[in-house]
Protein backbone atom coordinates (compact mmCIF):
# COMPACT_ATOMS: atom_id res chain seq x y z
CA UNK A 1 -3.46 12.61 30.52
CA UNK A 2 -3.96 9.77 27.91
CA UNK A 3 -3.77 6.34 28.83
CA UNK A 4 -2.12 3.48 27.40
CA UNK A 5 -0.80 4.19 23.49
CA UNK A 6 -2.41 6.73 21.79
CA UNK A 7 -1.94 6.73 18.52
CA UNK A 8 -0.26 10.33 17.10
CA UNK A 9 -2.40 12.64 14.83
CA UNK A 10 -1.27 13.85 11.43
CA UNK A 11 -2.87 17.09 9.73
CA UNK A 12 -2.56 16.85 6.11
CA UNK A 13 -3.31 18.57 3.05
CA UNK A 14 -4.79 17.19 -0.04
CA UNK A 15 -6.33 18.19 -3.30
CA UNK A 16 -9.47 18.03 -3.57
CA UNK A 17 -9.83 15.11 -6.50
CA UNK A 18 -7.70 12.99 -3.67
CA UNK A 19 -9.71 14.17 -0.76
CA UNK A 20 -13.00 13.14 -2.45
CA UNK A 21 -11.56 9.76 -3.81
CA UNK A 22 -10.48 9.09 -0.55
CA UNK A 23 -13.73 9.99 1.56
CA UNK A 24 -15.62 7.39 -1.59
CA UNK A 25 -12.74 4.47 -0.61
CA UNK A 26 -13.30 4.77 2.65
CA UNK A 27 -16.91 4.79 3.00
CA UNK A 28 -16.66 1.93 0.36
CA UNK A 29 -14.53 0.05 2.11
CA UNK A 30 -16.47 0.31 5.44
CA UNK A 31 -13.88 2.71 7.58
CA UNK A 32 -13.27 5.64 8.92
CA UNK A 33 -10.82 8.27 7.19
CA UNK A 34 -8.12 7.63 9.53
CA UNK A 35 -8.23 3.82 9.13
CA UNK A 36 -8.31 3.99 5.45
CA UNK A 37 -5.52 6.54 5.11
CA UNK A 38 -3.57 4.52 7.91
CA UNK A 39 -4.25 1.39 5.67
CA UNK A 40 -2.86 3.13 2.38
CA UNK A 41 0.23 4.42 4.55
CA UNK A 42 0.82 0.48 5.14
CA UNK A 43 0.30 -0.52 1.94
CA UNK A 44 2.69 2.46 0.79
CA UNK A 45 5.29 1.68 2.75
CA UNK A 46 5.01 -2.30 1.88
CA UNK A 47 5.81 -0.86 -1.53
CA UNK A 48 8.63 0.92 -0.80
CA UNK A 49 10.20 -1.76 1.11
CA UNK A 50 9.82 -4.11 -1.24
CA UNK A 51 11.18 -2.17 -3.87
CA UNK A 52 14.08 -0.91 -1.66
CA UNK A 53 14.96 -4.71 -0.72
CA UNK A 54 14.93 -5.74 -4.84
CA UNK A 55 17.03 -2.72 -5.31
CA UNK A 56 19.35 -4.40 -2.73
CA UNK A 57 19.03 -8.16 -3.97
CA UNK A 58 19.76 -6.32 -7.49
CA UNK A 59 23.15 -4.71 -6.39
CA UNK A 60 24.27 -7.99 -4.90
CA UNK A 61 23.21 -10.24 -8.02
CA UNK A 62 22.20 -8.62 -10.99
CA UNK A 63 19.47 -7.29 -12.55
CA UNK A 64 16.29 -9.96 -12.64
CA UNK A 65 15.81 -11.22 -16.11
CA UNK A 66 12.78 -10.93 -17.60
CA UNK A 67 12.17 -14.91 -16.79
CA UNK A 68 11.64 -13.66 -13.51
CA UNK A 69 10.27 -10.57 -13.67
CA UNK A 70 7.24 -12.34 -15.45
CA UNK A 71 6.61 -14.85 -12.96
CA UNK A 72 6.67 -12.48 -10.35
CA UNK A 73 3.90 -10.58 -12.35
CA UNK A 74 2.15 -14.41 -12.76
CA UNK A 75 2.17 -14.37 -8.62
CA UNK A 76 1.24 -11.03 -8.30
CA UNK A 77 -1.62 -10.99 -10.33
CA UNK A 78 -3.06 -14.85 -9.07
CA UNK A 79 -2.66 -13.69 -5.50
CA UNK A 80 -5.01 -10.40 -6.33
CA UNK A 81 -7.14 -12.53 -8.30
CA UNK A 82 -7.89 -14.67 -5.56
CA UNK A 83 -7.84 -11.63 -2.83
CA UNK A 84 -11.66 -11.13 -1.40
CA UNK A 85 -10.58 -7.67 -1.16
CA UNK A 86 -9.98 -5.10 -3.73
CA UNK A 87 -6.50 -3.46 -4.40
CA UNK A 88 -6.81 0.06 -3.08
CA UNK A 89 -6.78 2.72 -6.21
C-alpha cells in the first residue's frame, strides 16, 4: 500500500514531432519527463485561467482597449526578458 500522497499516473499519447520535442525540453531543461510535462500542465492551465478570468473582467466592463492591451504586452514581455528561465516552446 502507498504511503503518504502519491501522485496519480497519466498514460498519454503523442505524436511523435511532440514526443521528441518534449524528451529535447526536458533533458534541456534538466528534468525528468514527468516533471517537465507536469510543469507544461501548470503553465497550461495558468493560461487558461487567466484567459478565463479576462473573459470574466471583459463581460463585467468591456472589452480592454488597445491602451491596455499594449501595456499588458509591455509587462509581459519585460517580465520574460528579465526571467533566468526560458519560456517553454
Amino acid at each position: 500500500m502507498p504511503r503518504g500522497n502519491p501522485s496519480p499516473k497519466l498514460a498519454i499519447t503523442v505524436g511523435p514531432q511532440v514526443h521528441a520535442h518534449v524528451l529535447a525540453a526536458a533533458e534541456e531543461a534538466g528534468m525528468s519527463v514527468s516533471a517537465w510535462m507536469t510543469s507544461a500542465a501548470r503553465q497550461a492551465l495558468l493560461v487558461r485561467n487567466g484567459l478565463t478570468a479576462v473573459a470574466e473582467w471583459e463581460t463585467e466592463r468591456g472589452a480592454l482597449t488597445d491602451a491596455e492591451l499594449a501595456a499588458a504586452r509591455r509587462r509581459v514581455a519585460a517580465a520574460l526578458a528579465s526571467s533566468a528561465r526560458p519560456p517553454l516552446a
